[in-house]
N, C-alpha and C. Protein backbone atom coordinates (compact mmCIF):
# COMPACT_ATOMS: atom_id res chain seq x y z
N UNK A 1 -127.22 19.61 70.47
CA UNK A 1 -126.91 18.61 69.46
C UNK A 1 -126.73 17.25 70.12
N UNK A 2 -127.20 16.31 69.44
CA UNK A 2 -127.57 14.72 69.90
C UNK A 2 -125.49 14.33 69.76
N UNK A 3 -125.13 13.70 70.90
CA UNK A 3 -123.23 13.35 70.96
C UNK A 3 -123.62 11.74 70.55
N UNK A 4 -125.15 10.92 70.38
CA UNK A 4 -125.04 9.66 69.96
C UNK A 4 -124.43 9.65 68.95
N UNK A 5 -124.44 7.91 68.48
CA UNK A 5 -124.13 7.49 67.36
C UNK A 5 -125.27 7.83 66.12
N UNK A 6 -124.79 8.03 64.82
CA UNK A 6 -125.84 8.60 63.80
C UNK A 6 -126.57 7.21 63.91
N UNK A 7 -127.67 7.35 63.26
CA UNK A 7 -128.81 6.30 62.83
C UNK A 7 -128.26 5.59 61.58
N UNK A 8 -128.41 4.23 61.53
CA UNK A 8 -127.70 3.51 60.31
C UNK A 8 -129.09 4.08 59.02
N UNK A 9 -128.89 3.84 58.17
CA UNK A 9 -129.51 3.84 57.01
C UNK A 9 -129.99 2.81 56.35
N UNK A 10 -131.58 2.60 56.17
CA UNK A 10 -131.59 1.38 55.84
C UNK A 10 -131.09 0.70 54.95
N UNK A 11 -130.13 0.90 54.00
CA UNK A 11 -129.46 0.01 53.29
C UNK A 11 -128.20 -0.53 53.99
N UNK A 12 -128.09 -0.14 55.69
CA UNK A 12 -126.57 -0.12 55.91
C UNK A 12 -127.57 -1.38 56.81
N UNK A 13 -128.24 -1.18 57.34
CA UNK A 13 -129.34 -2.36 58.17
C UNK A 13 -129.44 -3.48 56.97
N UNK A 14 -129.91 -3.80 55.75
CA UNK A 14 -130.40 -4.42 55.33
C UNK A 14 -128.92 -4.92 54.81
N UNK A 15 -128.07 -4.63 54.39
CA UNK A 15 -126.24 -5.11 54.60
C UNK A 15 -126.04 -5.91 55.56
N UNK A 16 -126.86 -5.09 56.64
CA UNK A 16 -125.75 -6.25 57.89
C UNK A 16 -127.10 -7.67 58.06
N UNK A 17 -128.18 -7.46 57.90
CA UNK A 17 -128.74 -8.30 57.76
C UNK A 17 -128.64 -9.56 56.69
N UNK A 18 -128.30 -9.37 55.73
CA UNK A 18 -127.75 -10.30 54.49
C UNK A 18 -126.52 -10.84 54.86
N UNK A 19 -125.61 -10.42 55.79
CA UNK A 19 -124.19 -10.86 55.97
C UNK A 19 -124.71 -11.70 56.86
N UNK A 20 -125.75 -12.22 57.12
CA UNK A 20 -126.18 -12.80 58.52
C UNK A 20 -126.40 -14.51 57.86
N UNK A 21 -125.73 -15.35 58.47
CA UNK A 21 -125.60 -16.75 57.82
C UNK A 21 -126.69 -17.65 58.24
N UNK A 22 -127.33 -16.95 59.00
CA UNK A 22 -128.76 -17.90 59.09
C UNK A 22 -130.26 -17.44 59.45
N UNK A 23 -130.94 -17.94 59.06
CA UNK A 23 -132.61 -17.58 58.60
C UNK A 23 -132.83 -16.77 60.01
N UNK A 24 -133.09 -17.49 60.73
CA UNK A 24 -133.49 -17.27 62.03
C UNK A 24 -132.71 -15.73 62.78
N UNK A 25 -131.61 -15.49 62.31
CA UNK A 25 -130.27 -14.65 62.95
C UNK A 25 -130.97 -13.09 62.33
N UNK A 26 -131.40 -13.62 60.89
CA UNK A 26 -131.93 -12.21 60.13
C UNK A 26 -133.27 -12.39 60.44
N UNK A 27 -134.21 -12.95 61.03
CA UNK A 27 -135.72 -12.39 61.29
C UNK A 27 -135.67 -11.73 62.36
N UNK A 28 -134.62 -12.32 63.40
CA UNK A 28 -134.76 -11.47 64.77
C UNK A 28 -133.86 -10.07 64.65
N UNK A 29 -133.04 -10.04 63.73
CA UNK A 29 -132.35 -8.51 63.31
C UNK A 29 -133.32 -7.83 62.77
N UNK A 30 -134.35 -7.94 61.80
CA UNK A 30 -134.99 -7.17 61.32
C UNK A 30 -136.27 -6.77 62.12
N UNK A 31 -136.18 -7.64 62.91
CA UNK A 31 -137.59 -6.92 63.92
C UNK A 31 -137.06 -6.09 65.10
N UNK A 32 -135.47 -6.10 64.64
CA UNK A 32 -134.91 -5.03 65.34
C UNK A 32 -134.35 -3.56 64.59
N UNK A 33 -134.94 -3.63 63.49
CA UNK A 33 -134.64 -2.43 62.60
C UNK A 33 -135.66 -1.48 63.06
N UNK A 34 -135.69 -0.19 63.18
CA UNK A 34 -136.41 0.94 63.68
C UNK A 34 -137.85 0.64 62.75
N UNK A 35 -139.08 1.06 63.28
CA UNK A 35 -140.17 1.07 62.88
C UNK A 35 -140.26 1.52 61.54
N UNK A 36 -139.85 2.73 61.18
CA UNK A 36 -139.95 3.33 60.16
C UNK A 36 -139.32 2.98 59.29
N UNK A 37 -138.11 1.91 59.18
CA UNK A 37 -137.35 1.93 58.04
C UNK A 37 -137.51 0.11 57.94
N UNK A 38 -138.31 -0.24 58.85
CA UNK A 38 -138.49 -1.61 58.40
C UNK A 38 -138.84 -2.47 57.57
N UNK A 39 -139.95 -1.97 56.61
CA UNK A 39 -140.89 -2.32 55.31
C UNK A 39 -139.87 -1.96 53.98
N UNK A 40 -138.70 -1.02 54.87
CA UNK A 40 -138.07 -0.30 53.40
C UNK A 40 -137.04 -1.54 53.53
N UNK A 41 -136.47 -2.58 54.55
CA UNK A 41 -135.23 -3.00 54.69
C UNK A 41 -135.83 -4.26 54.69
N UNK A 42 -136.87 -4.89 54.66
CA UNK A 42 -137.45 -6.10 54.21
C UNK A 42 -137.77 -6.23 52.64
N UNK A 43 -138.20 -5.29 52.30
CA UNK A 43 -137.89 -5.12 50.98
C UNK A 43 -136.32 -5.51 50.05
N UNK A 44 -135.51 -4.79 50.89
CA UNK A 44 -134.04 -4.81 50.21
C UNK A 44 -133.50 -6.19 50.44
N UNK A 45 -134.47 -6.91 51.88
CA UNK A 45 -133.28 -8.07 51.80
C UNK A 45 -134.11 -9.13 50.90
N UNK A 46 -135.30 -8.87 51.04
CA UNK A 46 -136.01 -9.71 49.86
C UNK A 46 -135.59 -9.76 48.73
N UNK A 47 -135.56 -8.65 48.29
CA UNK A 47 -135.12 -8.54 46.48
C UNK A 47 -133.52 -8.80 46.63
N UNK A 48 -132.64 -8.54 47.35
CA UNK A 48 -131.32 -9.42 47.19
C UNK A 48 -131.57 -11.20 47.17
N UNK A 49 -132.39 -11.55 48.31
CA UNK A 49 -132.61 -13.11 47.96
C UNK A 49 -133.32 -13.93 46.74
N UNK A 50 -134.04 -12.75 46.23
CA UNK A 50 -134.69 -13.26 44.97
C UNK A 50 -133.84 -13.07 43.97
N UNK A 51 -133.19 -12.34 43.80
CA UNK A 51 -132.08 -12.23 42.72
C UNK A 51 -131.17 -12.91 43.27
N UNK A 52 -130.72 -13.28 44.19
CA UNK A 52 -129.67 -14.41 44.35
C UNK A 52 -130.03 -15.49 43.78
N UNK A 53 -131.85 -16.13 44.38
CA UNK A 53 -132.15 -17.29 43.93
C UNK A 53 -132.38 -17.34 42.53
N UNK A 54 -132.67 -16.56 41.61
CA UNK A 54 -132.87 -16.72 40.19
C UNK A 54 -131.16 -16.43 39.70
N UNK A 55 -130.55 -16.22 40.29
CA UNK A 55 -128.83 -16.00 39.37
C UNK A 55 -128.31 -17.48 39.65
N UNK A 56 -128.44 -18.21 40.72
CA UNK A 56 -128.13 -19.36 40.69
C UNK A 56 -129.01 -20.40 39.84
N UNK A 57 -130.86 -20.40 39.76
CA UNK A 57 -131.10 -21.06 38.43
C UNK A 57 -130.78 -20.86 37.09
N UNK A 58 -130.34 -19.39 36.97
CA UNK A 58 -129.49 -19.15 35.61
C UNK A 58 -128.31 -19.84 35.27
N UNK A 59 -127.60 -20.22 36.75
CA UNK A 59 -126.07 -20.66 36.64
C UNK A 59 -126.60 -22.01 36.01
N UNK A 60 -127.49 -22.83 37.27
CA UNK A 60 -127.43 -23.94 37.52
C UNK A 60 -127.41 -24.56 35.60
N UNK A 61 -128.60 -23.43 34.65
CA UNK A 61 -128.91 -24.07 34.00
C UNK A 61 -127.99 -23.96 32.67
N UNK A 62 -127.22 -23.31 33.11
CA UNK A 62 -126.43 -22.98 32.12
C UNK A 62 -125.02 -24.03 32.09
N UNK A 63 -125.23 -24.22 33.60
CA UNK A 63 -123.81 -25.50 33.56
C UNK A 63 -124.68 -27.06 33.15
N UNK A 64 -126.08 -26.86 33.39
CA UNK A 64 -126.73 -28.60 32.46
C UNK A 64 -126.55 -28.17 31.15
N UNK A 65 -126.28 -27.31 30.48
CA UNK A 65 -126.30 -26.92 29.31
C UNK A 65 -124.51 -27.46 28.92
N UNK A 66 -123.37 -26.61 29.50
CA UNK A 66 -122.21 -26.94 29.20
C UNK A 66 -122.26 -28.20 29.29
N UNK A 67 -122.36 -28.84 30.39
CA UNK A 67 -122.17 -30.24 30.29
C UNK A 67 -122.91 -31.20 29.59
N UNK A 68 -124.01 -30.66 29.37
CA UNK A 68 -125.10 -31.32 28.09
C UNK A 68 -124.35 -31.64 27.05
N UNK A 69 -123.84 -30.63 26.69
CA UNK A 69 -122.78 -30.16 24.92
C UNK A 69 -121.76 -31.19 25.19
N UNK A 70 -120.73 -31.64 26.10
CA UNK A 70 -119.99 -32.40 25.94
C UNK A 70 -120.26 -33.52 26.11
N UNK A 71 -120.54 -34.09 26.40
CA UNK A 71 -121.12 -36.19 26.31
C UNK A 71 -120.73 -36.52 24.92
């Protein structure tokens, strides 16, 4: 029996990659994610950034809206 550490899971990779505060910090983490689970954990951090970026044009447009209404 293997006494290493278990293998992270790619959602536990694509976690620590998103906690990562800059562009550059997460391209060189993810070309350090294992071969096989790489396409699955570029995926996950993609679709977290795309849904980040469309929840903030939802916000954005919803606060020109509140503040529209009051003037």
């Amino acid at each position: 029996m293997d006494q290493s550490a278990p293998e992270k899971r790619p959602r536990q990779y694509a976690a620590d990659i998103i906690a990562l505060s800059d562009k550059q910090q997460r391209v060189v983490a993810l070309s350090q994610v294992p071969e096989q689970y790489r396409d699955w954990v570029r995926e996950l951090v993609s679709d977290h950034f795309a849904r980040r970026k469309a929840r903030n044009k939802i916000n954005k447009t919803a606060d020109k809206k509140v503040h529209h209404g009051h003037r």
